[in-house]
Protein backbone atom coordinates (compact mmCIF):
# COMPACT_ATOMS: atom_id res chain seq x y z
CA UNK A 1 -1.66 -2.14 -13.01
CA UNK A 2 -0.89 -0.97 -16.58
CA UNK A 3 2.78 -0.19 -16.45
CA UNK A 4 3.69 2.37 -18.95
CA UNK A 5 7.70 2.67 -20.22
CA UNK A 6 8.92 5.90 -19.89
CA UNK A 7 12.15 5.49 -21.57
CA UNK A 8 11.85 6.05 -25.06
CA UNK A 9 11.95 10.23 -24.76
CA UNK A 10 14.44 12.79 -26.20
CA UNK A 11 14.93 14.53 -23.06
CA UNK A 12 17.26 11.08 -22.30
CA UNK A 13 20.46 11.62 -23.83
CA UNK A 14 20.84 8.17 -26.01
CA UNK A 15 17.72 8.32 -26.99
CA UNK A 16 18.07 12.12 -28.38
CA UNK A 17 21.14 11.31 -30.38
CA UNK A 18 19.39 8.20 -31.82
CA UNK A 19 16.69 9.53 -33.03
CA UNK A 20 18.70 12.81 -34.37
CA UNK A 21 20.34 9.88 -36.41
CA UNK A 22 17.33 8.14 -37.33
CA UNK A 23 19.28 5.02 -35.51
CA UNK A 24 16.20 2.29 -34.94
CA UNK A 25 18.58 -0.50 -33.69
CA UNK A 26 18.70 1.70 -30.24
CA UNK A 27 15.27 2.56 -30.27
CA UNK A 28 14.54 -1.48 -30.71
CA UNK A 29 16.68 -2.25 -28.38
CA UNK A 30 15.65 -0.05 -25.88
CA UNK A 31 11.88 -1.03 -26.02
CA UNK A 32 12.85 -4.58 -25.66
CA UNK A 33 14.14 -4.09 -22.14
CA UNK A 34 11.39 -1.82 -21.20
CA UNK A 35 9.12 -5.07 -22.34
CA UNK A 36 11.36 -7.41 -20.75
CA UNK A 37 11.30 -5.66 -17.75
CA UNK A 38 7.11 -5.86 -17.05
CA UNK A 39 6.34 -2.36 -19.43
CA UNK A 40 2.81 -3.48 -20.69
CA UNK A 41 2.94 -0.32 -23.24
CA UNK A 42 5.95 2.17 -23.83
CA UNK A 43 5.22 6.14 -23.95
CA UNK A 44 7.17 7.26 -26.89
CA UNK A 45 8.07 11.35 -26.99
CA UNK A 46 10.38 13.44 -29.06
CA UNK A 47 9.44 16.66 -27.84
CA UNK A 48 12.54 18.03 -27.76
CA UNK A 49 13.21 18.10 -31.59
CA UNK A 50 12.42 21.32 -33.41
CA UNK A 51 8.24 21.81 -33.37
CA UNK A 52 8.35 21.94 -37.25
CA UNK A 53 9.68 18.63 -37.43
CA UNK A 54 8.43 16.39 -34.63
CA UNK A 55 5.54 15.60 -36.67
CA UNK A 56 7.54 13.25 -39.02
CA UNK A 57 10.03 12.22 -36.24
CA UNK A 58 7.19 10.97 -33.96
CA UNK A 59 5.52 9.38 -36.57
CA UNK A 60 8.88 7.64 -37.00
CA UNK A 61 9.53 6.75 -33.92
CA UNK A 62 6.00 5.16 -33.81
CA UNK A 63 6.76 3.26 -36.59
CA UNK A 64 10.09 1.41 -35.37
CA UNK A 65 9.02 1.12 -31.73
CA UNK A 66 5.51 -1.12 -33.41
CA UNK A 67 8.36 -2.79 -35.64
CA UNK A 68 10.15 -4.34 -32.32
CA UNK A 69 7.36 -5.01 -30.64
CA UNK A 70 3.18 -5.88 -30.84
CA UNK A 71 2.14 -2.92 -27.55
CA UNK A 72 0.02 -0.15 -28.09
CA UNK A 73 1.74 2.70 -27.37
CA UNK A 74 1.05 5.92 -25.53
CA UNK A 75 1.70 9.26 -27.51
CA UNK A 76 2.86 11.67 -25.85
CA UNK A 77 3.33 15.27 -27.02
CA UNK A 78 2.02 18.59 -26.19
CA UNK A 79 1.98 19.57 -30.03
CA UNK A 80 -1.44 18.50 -31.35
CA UNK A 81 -0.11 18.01 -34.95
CA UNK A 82 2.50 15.54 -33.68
CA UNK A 83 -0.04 13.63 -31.71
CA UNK A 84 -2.11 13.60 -35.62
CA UNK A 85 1.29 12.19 -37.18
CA UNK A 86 1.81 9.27 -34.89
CA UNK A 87 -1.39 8.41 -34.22
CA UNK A 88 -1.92 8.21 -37.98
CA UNK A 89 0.45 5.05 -38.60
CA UNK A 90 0.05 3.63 -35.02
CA UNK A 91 -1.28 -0.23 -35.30
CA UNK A 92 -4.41 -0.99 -33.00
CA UNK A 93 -5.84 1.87 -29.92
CA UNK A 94 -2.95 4.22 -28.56
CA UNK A 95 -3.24 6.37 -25.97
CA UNK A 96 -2.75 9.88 -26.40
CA UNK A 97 -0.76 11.81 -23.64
CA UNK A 98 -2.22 14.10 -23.05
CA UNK A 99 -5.61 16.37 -22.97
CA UNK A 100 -6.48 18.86 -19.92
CA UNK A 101 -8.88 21.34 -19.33
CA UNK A 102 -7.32 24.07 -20.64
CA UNK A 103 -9.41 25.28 -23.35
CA UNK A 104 -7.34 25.51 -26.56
CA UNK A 105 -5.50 21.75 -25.44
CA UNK A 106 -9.04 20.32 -25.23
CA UNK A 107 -10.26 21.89 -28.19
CA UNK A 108 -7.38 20.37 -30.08
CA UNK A 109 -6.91 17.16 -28.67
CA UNK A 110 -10.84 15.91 -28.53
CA UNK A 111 -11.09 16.02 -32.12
CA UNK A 112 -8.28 12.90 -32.27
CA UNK A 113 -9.25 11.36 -28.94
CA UNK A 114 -12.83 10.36 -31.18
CA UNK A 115 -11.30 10.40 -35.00
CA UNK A 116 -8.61 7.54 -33.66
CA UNK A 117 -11.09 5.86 -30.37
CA UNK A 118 -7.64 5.88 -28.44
CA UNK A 119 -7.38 6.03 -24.83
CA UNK A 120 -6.48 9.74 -23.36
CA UNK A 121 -4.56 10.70 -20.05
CA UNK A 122 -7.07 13.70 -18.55
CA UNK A 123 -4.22 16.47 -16.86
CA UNK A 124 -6.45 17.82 -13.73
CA UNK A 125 -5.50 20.94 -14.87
CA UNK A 126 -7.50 24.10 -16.32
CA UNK A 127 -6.43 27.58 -17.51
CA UNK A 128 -6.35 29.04 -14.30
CA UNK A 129 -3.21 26.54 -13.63
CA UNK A 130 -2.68 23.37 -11.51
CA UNK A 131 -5.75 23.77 -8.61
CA UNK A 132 -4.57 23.88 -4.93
CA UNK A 133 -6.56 22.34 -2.32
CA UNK A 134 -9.03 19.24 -2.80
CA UNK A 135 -12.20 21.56 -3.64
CA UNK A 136 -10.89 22.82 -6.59
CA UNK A 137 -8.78 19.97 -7.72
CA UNK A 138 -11.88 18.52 -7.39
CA UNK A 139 -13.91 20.81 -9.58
CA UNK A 140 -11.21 20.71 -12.42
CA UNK A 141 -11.05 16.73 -12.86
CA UNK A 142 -14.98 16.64 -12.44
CA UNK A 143 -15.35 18.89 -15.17
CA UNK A 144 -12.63 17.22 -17.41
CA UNK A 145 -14.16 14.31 -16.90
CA UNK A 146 -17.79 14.65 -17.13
CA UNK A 147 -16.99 16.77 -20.45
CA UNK A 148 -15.21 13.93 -21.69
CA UNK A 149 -17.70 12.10 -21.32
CA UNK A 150 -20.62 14.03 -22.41
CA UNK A 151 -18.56 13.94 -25.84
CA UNK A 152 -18.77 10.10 -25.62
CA UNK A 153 -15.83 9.11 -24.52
CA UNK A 154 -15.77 5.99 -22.53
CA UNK A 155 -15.15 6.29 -18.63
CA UNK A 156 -13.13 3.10 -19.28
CA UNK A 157 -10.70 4.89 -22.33
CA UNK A 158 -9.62 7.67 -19.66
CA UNK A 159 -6.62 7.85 -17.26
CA UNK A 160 -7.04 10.71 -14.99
CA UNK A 161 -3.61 12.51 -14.13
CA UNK A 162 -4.45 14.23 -11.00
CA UNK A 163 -0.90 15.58 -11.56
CA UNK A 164 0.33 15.88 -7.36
CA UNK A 165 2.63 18.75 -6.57
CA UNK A 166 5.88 18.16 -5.01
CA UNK A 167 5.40 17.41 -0.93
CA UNK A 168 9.03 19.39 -0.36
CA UNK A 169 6.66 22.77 -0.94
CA UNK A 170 3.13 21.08 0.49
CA UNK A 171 3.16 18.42 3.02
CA UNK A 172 -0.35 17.60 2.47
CA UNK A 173 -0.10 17.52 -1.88
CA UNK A 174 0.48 13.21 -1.99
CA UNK A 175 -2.57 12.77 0.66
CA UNK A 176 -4.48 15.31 -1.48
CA UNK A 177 -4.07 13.29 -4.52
CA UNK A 178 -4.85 10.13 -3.29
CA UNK A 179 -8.46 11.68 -2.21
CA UNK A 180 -8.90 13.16 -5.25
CA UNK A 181 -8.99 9.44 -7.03
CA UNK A 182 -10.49 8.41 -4.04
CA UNK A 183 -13.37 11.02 -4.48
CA UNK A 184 -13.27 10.45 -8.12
CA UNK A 185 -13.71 6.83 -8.22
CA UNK A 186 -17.16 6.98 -6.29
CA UNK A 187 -18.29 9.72 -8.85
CA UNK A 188 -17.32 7.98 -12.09
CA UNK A 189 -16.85 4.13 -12.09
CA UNK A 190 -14.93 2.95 -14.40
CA UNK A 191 -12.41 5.60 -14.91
CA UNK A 192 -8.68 4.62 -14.24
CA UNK A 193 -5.65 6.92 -13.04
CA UNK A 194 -2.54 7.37 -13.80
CA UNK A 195 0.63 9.09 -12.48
CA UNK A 196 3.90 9.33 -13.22
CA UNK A 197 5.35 9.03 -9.70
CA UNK A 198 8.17 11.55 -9.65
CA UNK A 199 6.55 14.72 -9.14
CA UNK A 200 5.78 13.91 -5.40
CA UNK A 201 9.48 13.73 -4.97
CA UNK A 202 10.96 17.14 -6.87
CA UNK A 203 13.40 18.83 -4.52
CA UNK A 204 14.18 16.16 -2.25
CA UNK A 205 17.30 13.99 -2.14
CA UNK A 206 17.08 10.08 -2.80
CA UNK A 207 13.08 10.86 -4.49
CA UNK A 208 13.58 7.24 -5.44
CA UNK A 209 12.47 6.48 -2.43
CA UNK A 210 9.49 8.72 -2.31
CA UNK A 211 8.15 7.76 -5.82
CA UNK A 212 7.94 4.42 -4.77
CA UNK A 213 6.32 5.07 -1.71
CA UNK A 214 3.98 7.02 -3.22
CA UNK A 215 2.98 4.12 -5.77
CA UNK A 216 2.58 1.83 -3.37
CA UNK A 217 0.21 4.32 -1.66
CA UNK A 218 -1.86 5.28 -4.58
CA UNK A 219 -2.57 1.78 -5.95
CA UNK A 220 -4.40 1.13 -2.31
CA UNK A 221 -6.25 4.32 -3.45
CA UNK A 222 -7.38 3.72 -6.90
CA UNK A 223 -4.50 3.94 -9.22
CA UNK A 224 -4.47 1.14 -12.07
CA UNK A 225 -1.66 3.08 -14.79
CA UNK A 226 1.74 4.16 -13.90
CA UNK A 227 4.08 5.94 -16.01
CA UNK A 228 7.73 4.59 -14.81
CA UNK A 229 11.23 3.60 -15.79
CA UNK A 230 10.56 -0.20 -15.68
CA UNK A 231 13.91 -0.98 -15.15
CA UNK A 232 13.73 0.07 -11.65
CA UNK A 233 13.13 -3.56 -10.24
CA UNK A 234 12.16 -2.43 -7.03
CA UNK A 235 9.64 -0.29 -7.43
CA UNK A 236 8.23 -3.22 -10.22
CA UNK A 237 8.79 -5.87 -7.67
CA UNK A 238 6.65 -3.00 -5.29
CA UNK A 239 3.73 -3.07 -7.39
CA UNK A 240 3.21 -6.35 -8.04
CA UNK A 241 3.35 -7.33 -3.87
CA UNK A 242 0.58 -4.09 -3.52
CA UNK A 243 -1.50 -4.75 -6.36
CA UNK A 244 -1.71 -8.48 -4.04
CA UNK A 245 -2.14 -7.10 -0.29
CA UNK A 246 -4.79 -4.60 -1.90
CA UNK A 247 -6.85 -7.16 -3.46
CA UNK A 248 -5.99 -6.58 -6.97
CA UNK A 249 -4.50 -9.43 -8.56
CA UNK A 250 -7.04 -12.23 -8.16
CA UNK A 251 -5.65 -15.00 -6.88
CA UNK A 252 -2.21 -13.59 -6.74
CA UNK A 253 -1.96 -14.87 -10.31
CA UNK A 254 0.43 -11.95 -11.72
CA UNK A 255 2.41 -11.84 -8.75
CA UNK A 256 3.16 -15.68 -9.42
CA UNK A 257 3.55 -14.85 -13.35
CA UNK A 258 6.25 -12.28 -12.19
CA UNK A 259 8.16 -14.29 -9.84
CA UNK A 260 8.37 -16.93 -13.03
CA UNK A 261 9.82 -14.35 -15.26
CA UNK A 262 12.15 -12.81 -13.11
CA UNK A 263 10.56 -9.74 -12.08
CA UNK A 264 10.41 -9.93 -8.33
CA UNK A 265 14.57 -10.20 -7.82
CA UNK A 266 14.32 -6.06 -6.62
């Protein structure tokens, strides 16, 4: 399971004024927990600042996250030209969060995807919106992904996002996803997914709860990337034990590794 750190964002209050301020020391610090914690790469996002200049503040925040620590990171921005500017100084592959099937994202985002060889979270979305019921979800993310990789893209460089709607408006939209990869990871071997948990959950009370439930249930049904505040121990702790009964972690090895550094004390 590739755990990705969700922490280092703008929409979080510290981080907003600390960037603002061009303050690195908190930005440091605050991947070094993530890492500390079990983050095997840290999402970095500053879309909150002013379009004009989150080009140069993402590139900056690139640049000091790399400075505390060796990761690849995952860029994440919905402004193509900010995704250019960090990706530009990044050290080693990145991952590029994200590209979709909406036409003008993918015309914009392919082009970088190939210029930089990073990794790309696929949105299973298209212009006509987030698709409802398994046929069409189904026809979206096949057609994201078979484009992508008609363009060359390796099945192995893309994290499919098969983006589940909350289950307080449809009961069935976690057991919908979790076919979907299902489905998917017959057609396509080789391609990973990735979530980030807390949609499943909008609207109901305690969604801790739910978002770790639903992790627990979508690593038995394919996914291998999570997007997630790794300081929630319990839901780390959750993982690793899954990634075991589900006959991912070969001879329990990172389970073991995690109890030895701490991680499993949820």
């Amino acid at each position: 399971m590739l755990i990705v750190g969700e922490r280092i964002n703008t929409t979080r209050k510290a981080m907003s004024e600390a960037v603002a301020g061009r303050r690195a020391e908190p930005v440091k610090e605050e991947a070094a927990r993530q890492i500390e914690a079990g983050a095997d790469t840290l999402d970095v996002n500053c879309g909150t600042v002013p379009a004009e200049t989150e080009p140069e503040t993402l590139a900056w925040l690139v640049e000091i996250v790399q400075a505390a620590c060796d990761l690849p990171l995952c860029i994440d921005s919905p402004n193509p030209k900010a995704l250019a500017a960090g990706l530009s100084v990044h050290r080693g592959k990145a991952m590029i969060n994200s590209i979709s099937g909406e036409k003008a994202r993918y015309e914009q985002v392919l082009p970088l995807v190939k210029q930089y060889g990073a990794s790309v979270v696929a949105l299973g979305v298209d212009d006509r919106g987030i698709p409802e019921g398994r046929d069409r979800a189904t026809e979206v993310a096949s057609g994201l992904v078979s484009a992508l990789l008609a363009e060359g893209v390796a099945a192995d460089d893309i994290y499919f996002d098969p983006l589940v709607r909350s289950v307080a408006t449809s009961q069935t939209a976690a057991l919908e996803s979790l076919a979907l990869m299902r489905d998917l990871g017959v057609r396509f071997p080789g391609l990973h997914f990735i979530s980030g948990l807390s949609n499943a959950s909008y609207g109901l009370p305690e969604r801790r709860h739910l978002n770790r439930a639903f992790a627990v249930l979508s690593i038995a049904a394919g996914l291998d990337a999570v997007i997630m505040d790794p300081l929630d121990a319990t839901l780390v702790a959750l993982i690793y034990a899954t990634e075991v009964l589900a006959n991912q972690d070969r001879f329990c090895m990172r389970y073991i590794d995690a109890f030895h550094r701490g991680r499993l004390k949820a």
